[in-house]
PDB file of N, CA and C in Angstrom:
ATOM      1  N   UNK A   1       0.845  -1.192   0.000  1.00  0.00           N
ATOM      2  CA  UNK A   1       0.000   0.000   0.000  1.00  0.00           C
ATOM      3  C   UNK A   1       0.881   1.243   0.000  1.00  0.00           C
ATOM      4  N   UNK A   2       0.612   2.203  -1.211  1.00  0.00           N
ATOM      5  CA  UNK A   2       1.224   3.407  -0.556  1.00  0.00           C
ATOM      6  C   UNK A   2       1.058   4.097   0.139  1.00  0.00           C
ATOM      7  N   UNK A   3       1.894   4.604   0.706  1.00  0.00           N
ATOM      8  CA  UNK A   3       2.271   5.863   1.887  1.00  0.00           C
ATOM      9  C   UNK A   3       1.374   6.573   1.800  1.00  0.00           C
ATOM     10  N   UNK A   4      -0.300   6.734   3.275  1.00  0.00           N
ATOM     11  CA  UNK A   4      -0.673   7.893   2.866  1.00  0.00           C
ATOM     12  C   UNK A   4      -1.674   7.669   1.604  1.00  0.00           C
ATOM     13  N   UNK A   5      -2.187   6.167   1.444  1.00  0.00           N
ATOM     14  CA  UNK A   5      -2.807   6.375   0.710  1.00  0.00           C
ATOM     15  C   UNK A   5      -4.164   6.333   0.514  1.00  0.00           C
ATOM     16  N   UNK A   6      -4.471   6.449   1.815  1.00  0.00           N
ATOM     17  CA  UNK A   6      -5.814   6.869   2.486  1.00  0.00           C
ATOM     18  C   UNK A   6      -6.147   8.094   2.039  1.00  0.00           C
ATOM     19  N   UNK A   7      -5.529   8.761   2.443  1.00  0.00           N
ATOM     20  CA  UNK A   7      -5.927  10.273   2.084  1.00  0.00           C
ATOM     21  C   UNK A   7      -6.099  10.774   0.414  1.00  0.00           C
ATOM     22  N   UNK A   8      -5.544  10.056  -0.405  1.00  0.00           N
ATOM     23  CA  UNK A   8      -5.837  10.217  -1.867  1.00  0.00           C
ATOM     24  C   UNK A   8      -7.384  10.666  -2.036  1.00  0.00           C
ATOM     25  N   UNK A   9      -7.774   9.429  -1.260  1.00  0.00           N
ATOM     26  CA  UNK A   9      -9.375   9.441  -1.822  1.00  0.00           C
ATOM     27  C   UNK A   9     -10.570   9.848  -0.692  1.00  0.00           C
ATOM     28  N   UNK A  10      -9.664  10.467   0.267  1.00  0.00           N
ATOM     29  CA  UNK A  10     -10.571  11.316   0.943  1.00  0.00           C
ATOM     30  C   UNK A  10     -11.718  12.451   0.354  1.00  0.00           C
ATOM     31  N   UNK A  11     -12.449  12.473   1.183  1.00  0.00           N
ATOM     32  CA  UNK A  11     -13.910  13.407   0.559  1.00  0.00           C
ATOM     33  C   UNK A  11     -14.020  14.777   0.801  1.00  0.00           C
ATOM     34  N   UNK A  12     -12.570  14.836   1.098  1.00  0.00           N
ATOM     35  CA  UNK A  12     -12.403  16.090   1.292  1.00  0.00           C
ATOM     36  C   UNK A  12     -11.221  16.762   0.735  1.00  0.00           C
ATOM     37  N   UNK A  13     -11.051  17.858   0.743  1.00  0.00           N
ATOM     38  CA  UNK A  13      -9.892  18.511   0.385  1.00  0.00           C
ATOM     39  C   UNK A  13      -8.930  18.777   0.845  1.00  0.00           C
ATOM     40  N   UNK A  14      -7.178  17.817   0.553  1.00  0.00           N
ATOM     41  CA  UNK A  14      -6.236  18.078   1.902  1.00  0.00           C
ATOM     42  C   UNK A  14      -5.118  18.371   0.413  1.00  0.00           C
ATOM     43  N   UNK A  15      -4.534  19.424   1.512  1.00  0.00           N
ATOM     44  CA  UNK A  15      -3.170  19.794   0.707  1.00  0.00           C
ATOM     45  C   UNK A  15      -2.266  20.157   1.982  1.00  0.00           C
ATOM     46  N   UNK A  16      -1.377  19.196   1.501  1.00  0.00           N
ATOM     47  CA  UNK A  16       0.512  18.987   2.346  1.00  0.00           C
ATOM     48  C   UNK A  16       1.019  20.280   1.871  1.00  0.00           C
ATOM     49  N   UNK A  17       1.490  21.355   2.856  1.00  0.00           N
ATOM     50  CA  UNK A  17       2.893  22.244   2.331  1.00  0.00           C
ATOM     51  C   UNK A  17       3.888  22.109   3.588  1.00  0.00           C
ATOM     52  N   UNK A  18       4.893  22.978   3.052  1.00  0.00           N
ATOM     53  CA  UNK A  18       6.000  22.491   4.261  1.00  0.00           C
ATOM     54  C   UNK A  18       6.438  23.948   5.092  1.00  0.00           C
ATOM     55  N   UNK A  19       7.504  23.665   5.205  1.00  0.00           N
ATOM     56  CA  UNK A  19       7.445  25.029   6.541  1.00  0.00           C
ATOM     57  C   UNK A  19       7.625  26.950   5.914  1.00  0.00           C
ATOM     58  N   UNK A  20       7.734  25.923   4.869  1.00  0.00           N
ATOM     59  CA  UNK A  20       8.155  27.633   4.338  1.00  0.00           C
ATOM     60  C   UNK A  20       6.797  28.058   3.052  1.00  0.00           C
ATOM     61  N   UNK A  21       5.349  27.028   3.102  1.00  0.00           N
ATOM     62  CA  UNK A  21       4.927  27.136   2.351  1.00  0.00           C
ATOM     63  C   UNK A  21       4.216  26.705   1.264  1.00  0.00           C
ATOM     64  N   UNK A  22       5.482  25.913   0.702  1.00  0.00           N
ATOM     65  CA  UNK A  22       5.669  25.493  -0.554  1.00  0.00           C
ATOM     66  C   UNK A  22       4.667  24.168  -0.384  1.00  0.00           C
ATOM     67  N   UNK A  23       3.436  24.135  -1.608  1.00  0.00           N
ATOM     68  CA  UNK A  23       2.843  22.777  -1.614  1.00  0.00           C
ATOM     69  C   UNK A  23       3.498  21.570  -1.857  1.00  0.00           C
ATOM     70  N   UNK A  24       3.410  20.423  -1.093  1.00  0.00           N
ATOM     71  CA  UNK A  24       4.210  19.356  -1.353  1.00  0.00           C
ATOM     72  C   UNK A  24       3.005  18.027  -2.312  1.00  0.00           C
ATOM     73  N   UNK A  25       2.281  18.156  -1.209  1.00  0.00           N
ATOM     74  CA  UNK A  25       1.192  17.059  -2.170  1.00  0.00           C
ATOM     75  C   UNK A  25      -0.512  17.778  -1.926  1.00  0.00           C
ATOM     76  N   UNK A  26      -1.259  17.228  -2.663  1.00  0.00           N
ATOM     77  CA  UNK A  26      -2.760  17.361  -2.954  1.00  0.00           C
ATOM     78  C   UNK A  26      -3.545  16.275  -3.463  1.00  0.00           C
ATOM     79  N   UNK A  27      -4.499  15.612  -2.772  1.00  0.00           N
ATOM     80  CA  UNK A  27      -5.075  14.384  -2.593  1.00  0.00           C
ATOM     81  C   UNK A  27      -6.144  14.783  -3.842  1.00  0.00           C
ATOM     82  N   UNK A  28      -6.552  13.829  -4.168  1.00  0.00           N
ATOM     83  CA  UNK A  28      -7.443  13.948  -5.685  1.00  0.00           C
ATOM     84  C   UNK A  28      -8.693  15.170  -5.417  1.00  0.00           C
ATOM     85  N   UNK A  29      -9.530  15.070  -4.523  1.00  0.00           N
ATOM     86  CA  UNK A  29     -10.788  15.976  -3.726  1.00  0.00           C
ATOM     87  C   UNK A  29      -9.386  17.532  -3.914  1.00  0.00           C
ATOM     88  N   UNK A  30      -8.778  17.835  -3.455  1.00  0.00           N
ATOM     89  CA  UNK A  30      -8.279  19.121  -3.298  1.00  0.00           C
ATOM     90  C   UNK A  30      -7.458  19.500  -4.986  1.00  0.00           C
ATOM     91  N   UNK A  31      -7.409  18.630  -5.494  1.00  0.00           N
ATOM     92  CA  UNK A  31      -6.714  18.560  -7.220  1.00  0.00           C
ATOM     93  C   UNK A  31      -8.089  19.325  -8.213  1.00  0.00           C
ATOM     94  N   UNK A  32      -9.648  18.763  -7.611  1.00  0.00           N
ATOM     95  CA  UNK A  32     -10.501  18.662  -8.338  1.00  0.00           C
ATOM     96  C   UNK A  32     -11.323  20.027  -7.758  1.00  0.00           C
ATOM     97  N   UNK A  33     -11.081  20.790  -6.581  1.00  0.00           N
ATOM     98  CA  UNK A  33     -11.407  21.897  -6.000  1.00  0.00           C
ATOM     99  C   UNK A  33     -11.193  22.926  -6.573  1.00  0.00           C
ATOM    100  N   UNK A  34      -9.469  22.780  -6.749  1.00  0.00           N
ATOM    101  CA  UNK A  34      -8.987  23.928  -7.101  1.00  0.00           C
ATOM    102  C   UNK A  34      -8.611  23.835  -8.188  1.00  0.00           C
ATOM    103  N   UNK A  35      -9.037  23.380  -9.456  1.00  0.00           N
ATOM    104  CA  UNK A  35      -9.112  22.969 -10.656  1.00  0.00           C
ATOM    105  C   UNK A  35      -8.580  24.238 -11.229  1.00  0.00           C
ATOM    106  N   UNK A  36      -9.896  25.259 -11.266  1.00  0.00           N
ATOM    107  CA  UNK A  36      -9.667  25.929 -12.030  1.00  0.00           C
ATOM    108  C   UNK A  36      -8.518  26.985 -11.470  1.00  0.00           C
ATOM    109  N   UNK A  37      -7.828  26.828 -10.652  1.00  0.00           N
ATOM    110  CA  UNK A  37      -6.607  27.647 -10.487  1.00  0.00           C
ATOM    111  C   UNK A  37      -5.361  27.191 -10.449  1.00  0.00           C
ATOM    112  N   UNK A  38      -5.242  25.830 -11.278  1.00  0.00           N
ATOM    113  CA  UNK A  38      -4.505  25.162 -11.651  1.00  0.00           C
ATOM    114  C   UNK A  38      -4.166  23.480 -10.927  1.00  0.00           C
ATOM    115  N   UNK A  39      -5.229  23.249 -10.297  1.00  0.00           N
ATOM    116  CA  UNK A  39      -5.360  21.347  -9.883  1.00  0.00           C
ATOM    117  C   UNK A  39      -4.083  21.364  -9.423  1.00  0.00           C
ATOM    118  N   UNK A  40      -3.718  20.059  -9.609  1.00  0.00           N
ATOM    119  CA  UNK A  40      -1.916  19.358  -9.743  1.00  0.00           C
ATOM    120  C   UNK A  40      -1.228  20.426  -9.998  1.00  0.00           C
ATOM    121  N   UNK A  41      -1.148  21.346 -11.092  1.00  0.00           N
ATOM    122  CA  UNK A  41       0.121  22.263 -10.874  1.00  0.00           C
ATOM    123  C   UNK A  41       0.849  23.251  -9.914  1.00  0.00           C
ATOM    124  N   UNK A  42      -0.473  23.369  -9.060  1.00  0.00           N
ATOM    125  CA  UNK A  42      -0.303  24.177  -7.313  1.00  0.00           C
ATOM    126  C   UNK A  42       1.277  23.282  -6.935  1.00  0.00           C
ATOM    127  N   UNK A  43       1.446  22.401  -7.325  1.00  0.00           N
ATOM    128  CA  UNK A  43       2.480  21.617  -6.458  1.00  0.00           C
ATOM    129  C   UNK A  43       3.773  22.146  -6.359  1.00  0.00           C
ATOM    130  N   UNK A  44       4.340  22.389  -5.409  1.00  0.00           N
ATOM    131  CA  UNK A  44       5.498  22.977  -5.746  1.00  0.00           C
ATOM    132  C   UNK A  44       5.673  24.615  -5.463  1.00  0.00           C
ATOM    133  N   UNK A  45       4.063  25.105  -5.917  1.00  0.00           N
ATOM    134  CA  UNK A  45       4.301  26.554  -5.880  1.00  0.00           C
ATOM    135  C   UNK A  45       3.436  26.987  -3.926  1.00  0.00           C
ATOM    136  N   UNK A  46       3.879  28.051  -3.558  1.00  0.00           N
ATOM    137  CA  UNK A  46       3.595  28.653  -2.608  1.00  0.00           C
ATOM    138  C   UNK A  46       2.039  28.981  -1.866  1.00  0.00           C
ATOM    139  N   UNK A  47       1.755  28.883  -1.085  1.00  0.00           N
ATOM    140  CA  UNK A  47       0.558  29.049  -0.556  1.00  0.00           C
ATOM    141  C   UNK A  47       0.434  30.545  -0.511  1.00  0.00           C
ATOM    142  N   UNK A  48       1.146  31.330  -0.403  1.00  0.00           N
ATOM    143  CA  UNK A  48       0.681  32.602  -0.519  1.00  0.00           C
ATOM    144  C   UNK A  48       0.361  33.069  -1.840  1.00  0.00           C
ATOM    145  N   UNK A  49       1.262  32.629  -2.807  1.00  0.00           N
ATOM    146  CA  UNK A  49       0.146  32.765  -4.193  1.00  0.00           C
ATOM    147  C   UNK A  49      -1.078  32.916  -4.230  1.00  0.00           C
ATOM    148  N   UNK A  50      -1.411  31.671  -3.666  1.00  0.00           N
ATOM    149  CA  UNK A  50      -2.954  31.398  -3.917  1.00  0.00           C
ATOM    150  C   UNK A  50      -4.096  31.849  -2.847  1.00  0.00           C
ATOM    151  N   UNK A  51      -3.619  32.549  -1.577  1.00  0.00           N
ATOM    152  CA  UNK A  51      -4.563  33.179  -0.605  1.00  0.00           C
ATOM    153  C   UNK A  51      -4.650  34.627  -0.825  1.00  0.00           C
ATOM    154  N   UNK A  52      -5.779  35.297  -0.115  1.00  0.00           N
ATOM    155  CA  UNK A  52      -5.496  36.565   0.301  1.00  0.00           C
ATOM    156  C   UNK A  52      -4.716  36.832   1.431  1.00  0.00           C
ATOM    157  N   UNK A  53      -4.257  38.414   1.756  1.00  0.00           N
ATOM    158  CA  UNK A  53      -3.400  38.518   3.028  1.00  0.00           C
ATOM    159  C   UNK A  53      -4.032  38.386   3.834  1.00  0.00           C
ATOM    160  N   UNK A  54      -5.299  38.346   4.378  1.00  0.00           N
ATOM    161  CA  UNK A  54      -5.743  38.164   5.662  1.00  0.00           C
ATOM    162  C   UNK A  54      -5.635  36.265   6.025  1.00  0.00           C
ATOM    163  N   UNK A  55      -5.865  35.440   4.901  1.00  0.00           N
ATOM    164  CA  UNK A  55      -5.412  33.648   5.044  1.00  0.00           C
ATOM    165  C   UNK A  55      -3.771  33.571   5.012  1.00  0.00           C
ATOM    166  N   UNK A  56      -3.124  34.938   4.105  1.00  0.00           N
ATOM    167  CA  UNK A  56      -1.423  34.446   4.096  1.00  0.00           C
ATOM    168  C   UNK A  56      -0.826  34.833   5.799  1.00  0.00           C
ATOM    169  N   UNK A  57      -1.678  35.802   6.650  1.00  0.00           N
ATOM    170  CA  UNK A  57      -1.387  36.216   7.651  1.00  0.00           C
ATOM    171  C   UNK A  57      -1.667  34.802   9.182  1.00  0.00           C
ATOM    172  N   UNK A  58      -2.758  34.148   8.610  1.00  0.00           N
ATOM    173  CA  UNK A  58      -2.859  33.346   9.443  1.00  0.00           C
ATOM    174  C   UNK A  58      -1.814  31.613   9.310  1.00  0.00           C
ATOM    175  N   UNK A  59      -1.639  31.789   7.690  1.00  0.00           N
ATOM    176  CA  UNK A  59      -0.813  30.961   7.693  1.00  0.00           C
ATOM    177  C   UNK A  59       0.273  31.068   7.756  1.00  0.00           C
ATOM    178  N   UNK A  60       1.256  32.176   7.738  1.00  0.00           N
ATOM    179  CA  UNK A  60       2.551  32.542   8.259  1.00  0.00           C
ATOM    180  C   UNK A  60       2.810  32.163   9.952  1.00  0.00           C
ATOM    181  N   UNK A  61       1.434  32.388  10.788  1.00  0.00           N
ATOM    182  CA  UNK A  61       1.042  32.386  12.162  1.00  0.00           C
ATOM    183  C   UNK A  61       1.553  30.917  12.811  1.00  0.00           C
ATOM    184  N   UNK A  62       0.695  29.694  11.774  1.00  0.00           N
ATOM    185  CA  UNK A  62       0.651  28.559  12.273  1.00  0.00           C
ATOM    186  C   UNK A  62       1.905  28.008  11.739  1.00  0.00           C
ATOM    187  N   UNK A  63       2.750  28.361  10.637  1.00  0.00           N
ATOM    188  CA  UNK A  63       4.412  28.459  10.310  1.00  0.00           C
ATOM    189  C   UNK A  63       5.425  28.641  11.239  1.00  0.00           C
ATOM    190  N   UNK A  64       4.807  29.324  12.001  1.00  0.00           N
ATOM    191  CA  UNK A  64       5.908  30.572  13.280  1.00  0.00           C
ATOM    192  C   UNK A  64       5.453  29.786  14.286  1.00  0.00           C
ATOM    193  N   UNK A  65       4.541  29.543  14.751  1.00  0.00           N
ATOM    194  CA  UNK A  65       4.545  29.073  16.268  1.00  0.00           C
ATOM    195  C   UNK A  65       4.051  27.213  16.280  1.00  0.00           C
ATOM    196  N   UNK A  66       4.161  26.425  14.886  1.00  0.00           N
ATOM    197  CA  UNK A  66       3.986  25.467  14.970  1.00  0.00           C
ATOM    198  C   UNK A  66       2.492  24.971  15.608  1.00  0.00           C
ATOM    199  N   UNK A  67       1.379  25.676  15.563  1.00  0.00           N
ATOM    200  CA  UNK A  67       0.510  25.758  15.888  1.00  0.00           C
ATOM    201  C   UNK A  67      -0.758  24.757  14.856  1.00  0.00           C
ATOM    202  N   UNK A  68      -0.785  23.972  15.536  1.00  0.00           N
ATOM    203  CA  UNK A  68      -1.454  22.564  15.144  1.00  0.00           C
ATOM    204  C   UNK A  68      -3.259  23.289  14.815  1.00  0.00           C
ATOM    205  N   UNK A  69      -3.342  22.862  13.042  1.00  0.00           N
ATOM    206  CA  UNK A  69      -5.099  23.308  13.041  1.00  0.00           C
ATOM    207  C   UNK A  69      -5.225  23.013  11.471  1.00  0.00           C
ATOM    208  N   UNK A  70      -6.356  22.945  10.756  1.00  0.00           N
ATOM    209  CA  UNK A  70      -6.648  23.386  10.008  1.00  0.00           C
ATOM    210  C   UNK A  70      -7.532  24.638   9.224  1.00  0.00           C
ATOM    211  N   UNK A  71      -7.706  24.691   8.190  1.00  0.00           N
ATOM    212  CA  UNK A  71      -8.348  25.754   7.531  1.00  0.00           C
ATOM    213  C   UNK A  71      -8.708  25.468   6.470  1.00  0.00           C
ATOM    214  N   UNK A  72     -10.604  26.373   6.780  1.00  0.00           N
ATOM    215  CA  UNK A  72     -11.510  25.903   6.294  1.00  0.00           C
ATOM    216  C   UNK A  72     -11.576  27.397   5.089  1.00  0.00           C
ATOM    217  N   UNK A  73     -11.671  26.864   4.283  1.00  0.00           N
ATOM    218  CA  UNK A  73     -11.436  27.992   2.838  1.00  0.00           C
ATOM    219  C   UNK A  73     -12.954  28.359   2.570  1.00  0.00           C
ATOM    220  N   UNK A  74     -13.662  29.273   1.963  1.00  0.00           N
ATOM    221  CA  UNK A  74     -14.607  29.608   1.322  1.00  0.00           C
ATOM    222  C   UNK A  74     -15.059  30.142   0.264  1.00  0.00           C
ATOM    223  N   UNK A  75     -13.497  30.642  -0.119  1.00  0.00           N
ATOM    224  CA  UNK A  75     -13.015  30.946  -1.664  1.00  0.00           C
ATOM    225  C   UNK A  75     -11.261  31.230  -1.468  1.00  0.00           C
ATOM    226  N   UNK A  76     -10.972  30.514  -2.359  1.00  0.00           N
ATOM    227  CA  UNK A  76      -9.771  31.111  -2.875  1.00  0.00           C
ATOM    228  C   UNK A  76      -9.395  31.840  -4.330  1.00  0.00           C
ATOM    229  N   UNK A  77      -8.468  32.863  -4.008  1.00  0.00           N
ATOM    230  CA  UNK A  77      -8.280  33.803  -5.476  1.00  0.00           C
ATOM    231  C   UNK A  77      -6.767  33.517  -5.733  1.00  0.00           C
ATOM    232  N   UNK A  78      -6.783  33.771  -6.784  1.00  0.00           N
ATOM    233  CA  UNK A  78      -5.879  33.022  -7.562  1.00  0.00           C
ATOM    234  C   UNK A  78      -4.449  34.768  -7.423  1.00  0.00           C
ATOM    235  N   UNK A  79      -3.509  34.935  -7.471  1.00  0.00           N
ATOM    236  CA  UNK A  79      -2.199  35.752  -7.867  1.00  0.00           C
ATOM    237  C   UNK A  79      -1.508  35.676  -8.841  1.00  0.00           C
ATOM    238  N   UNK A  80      -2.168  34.906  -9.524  1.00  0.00           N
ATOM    239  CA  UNK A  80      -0.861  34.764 -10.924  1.00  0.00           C
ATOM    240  C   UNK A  80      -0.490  35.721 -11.695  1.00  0.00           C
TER     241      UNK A  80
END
């Protein structure tokens, strides 16, 4: 079984980034969300791209103090 491969086909939308940001992975539900602001190609690129400053402010927050949570989106806009 692969690594984690529960979460592929979760019913929800999960995306891995790492400490500085940068998306690492996106489970099929979060590929098919954010489709139109590029699915799979988010990978790699930055989470602040893709938020406003008031979501890049909270996620810099949980970066800095290691602060265990998630976040619940209601739109995201695209920076390209």
């Amino acid at each position: 079984m692969e690594k984690n491969a529960w979460v592929k086909e979760m019913p929800v939308a999960v995306t891995v980034a790492d400490c500085d940001g940068t998306i690492l992975e996106m489970n099929d539900k979060a590929m098919k969300t954010f489709e139109k602001y590029g699915g799979k190609s988010l990978i790699g690129k930055n989470l602040c791209q893709c938020h406003q400053d008031r979501s890049n402010d909270k996620i810099k927050q949980i970066i800095e103090t290691g602060e265990k949570t998630s976040i619940r989106l209601r739109r995201t806009v695209s920076r390209n």
